[in-house]
Protein backbone atom coordinates (compact mmCIF):
# COMPACT_ATOMS: atom_id res chain seq x y z
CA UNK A 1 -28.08 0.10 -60.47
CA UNK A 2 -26.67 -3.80 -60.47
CA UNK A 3 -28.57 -6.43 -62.56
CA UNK A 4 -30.01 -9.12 -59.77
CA UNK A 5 -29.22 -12.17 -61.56
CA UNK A 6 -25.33 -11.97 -62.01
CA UNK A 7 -24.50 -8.50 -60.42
CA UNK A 8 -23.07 -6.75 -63.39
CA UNK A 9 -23.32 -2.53 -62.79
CA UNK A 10 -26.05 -1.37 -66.11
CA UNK A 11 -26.34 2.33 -67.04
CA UNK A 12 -29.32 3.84 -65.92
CA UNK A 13 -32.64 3.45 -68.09
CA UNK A 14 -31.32 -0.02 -69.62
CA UNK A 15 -34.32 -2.83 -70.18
CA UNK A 16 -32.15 -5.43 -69.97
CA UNK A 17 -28.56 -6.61 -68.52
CA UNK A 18 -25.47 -6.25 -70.97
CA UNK A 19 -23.42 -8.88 -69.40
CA UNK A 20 -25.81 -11.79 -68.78
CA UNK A 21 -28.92 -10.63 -71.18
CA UNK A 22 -31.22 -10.63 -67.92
CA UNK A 23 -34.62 -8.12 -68.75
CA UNK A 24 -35.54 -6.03 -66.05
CA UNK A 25 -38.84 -5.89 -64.35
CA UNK A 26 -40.44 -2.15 -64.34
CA UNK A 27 -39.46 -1.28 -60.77
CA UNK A 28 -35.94 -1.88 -61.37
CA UNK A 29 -35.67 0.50 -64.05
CA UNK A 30 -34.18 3.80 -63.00
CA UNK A 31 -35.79 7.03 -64.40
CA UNK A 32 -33.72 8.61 -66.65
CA UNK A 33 -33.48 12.71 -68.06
CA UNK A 34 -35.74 13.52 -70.29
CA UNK A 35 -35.12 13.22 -74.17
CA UNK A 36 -32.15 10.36 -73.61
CA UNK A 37 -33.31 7.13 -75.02
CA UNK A 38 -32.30 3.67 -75.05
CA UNK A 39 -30.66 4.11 -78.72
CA UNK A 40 -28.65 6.74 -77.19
CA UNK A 41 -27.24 5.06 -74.48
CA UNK A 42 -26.68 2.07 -76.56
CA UNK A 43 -24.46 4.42 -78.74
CA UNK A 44 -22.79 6.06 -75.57
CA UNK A 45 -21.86 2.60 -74.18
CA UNK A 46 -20.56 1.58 -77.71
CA UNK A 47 -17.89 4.58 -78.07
CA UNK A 48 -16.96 4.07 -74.52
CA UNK A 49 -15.59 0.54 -75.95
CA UNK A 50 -14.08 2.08 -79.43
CA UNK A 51 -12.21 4.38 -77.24
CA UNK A 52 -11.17 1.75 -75.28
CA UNK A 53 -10.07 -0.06 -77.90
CA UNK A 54 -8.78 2.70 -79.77
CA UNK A 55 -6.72 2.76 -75.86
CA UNK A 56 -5.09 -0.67 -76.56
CA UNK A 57 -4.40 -0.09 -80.17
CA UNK A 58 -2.39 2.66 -79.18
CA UNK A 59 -0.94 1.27 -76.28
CA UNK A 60 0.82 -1.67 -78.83
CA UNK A 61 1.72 0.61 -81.29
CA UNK A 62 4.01 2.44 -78.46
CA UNK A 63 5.23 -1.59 -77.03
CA UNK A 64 5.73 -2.52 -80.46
CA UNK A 65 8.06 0.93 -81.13
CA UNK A 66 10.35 0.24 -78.17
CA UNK A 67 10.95 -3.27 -79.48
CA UNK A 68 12.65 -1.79 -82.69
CA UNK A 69 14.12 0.68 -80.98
CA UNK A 70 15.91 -1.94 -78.52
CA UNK A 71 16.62 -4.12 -81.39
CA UNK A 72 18.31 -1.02 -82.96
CA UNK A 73 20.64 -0.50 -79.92
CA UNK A 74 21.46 -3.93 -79.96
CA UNK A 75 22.41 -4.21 -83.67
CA UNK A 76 24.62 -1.00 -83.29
CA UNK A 77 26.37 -2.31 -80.40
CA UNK A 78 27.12 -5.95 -82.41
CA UNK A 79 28.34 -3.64 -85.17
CA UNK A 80 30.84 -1.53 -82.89
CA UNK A 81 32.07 -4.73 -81.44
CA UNK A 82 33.26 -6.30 -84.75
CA UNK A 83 34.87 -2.98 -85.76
CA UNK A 84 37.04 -2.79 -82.33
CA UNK A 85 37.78 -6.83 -82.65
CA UNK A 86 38.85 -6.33 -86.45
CA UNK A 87 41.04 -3.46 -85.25
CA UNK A 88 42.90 -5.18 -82.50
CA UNK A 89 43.53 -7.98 -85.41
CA UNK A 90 44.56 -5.49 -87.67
CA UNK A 91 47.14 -3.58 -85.17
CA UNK A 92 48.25 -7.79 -84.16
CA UNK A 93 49.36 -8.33 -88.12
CA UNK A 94 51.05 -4.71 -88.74
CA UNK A 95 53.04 -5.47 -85.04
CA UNK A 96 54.34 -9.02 -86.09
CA UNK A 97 55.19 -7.56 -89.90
CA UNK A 98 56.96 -5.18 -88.35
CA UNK A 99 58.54 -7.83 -85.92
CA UNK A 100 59.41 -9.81 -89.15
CA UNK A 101 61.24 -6.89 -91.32
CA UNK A 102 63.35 -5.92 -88.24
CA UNK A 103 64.38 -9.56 -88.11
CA UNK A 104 65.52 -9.88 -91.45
CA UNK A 105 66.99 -7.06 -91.92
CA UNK A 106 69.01 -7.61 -88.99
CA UNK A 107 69.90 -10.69 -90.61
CA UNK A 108 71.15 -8.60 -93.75
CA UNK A 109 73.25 -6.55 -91.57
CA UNK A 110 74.65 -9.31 -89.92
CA UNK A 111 76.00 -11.02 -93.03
CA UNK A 112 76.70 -8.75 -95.89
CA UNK A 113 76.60 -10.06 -99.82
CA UNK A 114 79.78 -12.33 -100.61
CA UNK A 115 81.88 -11.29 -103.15
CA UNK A 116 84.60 -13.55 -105.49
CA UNK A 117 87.86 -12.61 -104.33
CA UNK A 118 89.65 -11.61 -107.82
CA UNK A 119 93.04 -10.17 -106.86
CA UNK A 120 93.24 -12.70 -103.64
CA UNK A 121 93.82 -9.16 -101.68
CA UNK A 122 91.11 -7.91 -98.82
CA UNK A 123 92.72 -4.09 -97.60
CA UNK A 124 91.69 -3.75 -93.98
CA UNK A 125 92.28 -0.34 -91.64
CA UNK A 126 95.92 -1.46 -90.98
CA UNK A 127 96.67 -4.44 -92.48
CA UNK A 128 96.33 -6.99 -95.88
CA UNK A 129 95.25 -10.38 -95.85
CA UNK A 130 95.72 -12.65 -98.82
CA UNK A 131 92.84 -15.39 -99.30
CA UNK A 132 92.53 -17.77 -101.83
CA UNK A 133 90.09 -18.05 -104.93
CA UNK A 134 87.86 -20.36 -104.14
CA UNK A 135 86.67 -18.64 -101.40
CA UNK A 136 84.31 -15.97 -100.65
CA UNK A 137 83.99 -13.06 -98.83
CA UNK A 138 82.24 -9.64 -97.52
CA UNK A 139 83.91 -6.85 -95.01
CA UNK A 140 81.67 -4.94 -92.28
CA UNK A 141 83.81 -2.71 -90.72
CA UNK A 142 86.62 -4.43 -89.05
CA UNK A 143 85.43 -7.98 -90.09
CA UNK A 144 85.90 -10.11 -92.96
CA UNK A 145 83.40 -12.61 -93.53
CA UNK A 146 84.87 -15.56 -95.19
CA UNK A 147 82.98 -18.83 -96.52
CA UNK A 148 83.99 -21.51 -98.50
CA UNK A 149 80.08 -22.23 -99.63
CA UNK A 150 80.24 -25.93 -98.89
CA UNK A 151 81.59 -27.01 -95.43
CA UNK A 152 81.80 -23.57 -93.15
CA UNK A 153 81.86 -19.53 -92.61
CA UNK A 154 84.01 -17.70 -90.21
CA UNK A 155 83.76 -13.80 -89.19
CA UNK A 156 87.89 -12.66 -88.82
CA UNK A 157 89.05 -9.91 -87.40
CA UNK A 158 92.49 -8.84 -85.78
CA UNK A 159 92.80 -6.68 -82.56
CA UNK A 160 95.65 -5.57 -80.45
CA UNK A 161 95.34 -7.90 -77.56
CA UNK A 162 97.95 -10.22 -75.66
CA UNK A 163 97.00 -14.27 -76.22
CA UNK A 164 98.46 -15.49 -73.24
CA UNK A 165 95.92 -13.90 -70.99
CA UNK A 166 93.47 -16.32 -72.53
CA UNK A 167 95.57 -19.26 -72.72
CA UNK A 168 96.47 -19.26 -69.39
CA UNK A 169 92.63 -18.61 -68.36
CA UNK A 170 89.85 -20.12 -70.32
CA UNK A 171 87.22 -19.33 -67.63
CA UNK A 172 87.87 -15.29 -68.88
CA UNK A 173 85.90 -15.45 -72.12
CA UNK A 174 83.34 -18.16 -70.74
CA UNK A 175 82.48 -16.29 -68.15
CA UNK A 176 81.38 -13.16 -70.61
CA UNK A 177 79.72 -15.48 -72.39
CA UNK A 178 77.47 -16.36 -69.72
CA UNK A 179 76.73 -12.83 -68.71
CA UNK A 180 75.84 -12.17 -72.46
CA UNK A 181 72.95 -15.36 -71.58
CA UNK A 182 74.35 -18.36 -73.41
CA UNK A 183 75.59 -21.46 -71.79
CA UNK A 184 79.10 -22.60 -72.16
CA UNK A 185 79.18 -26.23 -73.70
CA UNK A 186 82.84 -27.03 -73.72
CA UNK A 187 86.50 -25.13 -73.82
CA UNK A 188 89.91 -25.96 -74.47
CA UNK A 189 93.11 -25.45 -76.76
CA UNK A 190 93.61 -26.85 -80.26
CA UNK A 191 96.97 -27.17 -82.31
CA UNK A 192 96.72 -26.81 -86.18
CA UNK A 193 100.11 -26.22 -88.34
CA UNK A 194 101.78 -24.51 -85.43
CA UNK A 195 99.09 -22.48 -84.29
CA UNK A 196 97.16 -22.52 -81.49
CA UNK A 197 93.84 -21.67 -81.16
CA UNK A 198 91.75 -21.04 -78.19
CA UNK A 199 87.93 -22.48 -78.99
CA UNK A 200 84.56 -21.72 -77.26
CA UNK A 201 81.63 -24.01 -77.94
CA UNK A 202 78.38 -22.30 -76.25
CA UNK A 203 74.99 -21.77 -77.50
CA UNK A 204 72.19 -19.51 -76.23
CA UNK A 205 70.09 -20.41 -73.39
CA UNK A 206 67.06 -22.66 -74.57
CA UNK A 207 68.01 -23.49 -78.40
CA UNK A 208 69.85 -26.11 -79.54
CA UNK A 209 72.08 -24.48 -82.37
CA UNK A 210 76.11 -24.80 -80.83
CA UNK A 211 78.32 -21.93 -82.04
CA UNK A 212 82.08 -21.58 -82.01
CA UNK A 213 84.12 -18.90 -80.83
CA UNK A 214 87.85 -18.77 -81.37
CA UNK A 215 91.20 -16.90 -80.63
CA UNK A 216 94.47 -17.28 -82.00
CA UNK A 217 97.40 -15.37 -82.12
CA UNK A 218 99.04 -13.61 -84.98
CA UNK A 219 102.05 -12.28 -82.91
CA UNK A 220 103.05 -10.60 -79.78
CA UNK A 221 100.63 -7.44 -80.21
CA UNK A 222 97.60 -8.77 -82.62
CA UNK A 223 95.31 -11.66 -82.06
CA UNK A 224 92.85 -12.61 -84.39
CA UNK A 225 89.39 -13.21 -82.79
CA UNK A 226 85.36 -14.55 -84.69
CA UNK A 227 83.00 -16.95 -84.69
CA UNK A 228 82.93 -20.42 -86.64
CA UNK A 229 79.47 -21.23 -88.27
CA UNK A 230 79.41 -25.07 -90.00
CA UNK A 231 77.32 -25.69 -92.50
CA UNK A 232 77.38 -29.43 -93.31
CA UNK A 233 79.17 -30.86 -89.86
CA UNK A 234 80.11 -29.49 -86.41
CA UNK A 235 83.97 -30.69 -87.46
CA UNK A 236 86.05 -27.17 -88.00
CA UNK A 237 89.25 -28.48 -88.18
CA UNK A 238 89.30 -27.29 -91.51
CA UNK A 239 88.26 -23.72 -90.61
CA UNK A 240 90.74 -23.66 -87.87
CA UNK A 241 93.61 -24.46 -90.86
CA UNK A 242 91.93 -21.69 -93.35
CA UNK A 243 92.72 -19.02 -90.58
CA UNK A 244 96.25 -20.27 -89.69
CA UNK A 245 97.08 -19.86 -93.58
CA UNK A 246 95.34 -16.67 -93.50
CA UNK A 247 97.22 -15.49 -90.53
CA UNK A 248 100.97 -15.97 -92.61
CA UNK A 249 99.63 -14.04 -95.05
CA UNK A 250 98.82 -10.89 -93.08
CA UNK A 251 100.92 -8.14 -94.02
CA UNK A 252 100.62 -4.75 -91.13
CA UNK A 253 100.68 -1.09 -92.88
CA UNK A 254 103.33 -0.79 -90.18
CA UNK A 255 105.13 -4.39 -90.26
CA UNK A 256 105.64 -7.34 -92.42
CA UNK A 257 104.34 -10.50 -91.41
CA UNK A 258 106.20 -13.20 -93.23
């Protein structure tokens, strides 16, 4: 049964159109069963609608618990992602304190604790040196490392090795030197007090710092063989006098050295 003014479908036994409020004329009512009346199709209709609402209600309860449950995802993930970023930071600051120990304890090993010479004696494997007081000094194995605390330190150490080799070839310890990475600066012979000294300035590829390697000779089996480190100027002409004097005072377990 449609209502003839706007169309709308109407239950059966209505007297008038829900949707537009149109009454009905007799012969478009519908007969309906017996003992239903208006009332109770009023009442029908109505709970149709509750349920239908009831329908909806339900229907945003369920939209509104995904939401949360999204959100809840969401806020775990953000959480997981600042624990892995603080524990990449964290395994970045043990790795460069661990960087940073190594290095200076490398440094320690390098360079021992100076000690005032008292007796002006340092007892090596195989031979004495005699050094004076004002200096002073620490021994690593076969090296002496000698300072006077103002101007310079040198690392000394003898060796059974023949000078002239060098002398007569500078290019054989530059060219080590260069395999080892650093970059030979400048070579060549120096005379102090009758000695002659063989002396290497180089410095490692990309920093600016110039070290000193020498060589001089102590007789016809030993050289003596270190580095030169300045400490106020790059002059170590007065380093290169310390180890002449040095070398006159050696004194072999096996021969004097006068």
């Amino acid at each position: 049964m449609t209502c003839k003014n706007c169309g709308a479908d109407l239950k059966p036994g209505v007297k008038y159109c829900l949707n537009c409020g149109n009454y009905l004329d007799e012969d478009e009512e519908e007969v309906v069963e017996e003992g239903v009346s208006l009332e109770e199709l009023n009442r029908e209709i109505n709970m149709e609608e509750d349920t239908t609402d009831d329908d909806s209600k339900k229907e945003k309860k369920e939209e509104k618990k995904e939401k949360k449950k999204k959100k809840k995802k969401k806020s775990k993930l953000n959480v997981g992602d600042i624990l892995i970023y603080c524990g990449l930071v964290l395994i970045i600051v043990i790795s460069m304190t661990v960087i940073v120990i190594t290095a200076v304890n490398g440094s320690k090993k390098k360079e021992p604790p100076m000690q005032q010479i008292v007796d002006n004696k340092v007892k090596m494997s195989n031979y004495t040196v005699t050094l004076s007081g004002k200096l002073k000094y620490s021994v690593e194995g076969n090296i002496i490392y000698i300072t006077d605390g103002e101007n310079f330190k040198i690392s000394y150490q003898n060796s059974e090795d023949d000078f002239s080799k060098y002398e007569s070839n500078l290019d054989l310890l530059s060219k080590d030197l260069e395999q080892k990475g650093n970059e030979v600066v400048k070579s060549g012979v120096k005379e102090k007090k009758d000695a002659k000294f063989i002396v290497y300035d180089y410095k490692e590829k990309e920093k600016k710092d110039v070290k000193h390697l020498y060589i001089t000779k102590v007789n016809d089996k030993y050289i003596t063989i270190g580095m030169i480190e300045m400490i106020k100027s790059d002059n170590y002409d007065d380093a290169l006098s310390l180890i002449g004097e040095i070398n006159k005072s050696i004194k072999f377990n096996s021969e004097e050295k006068n």
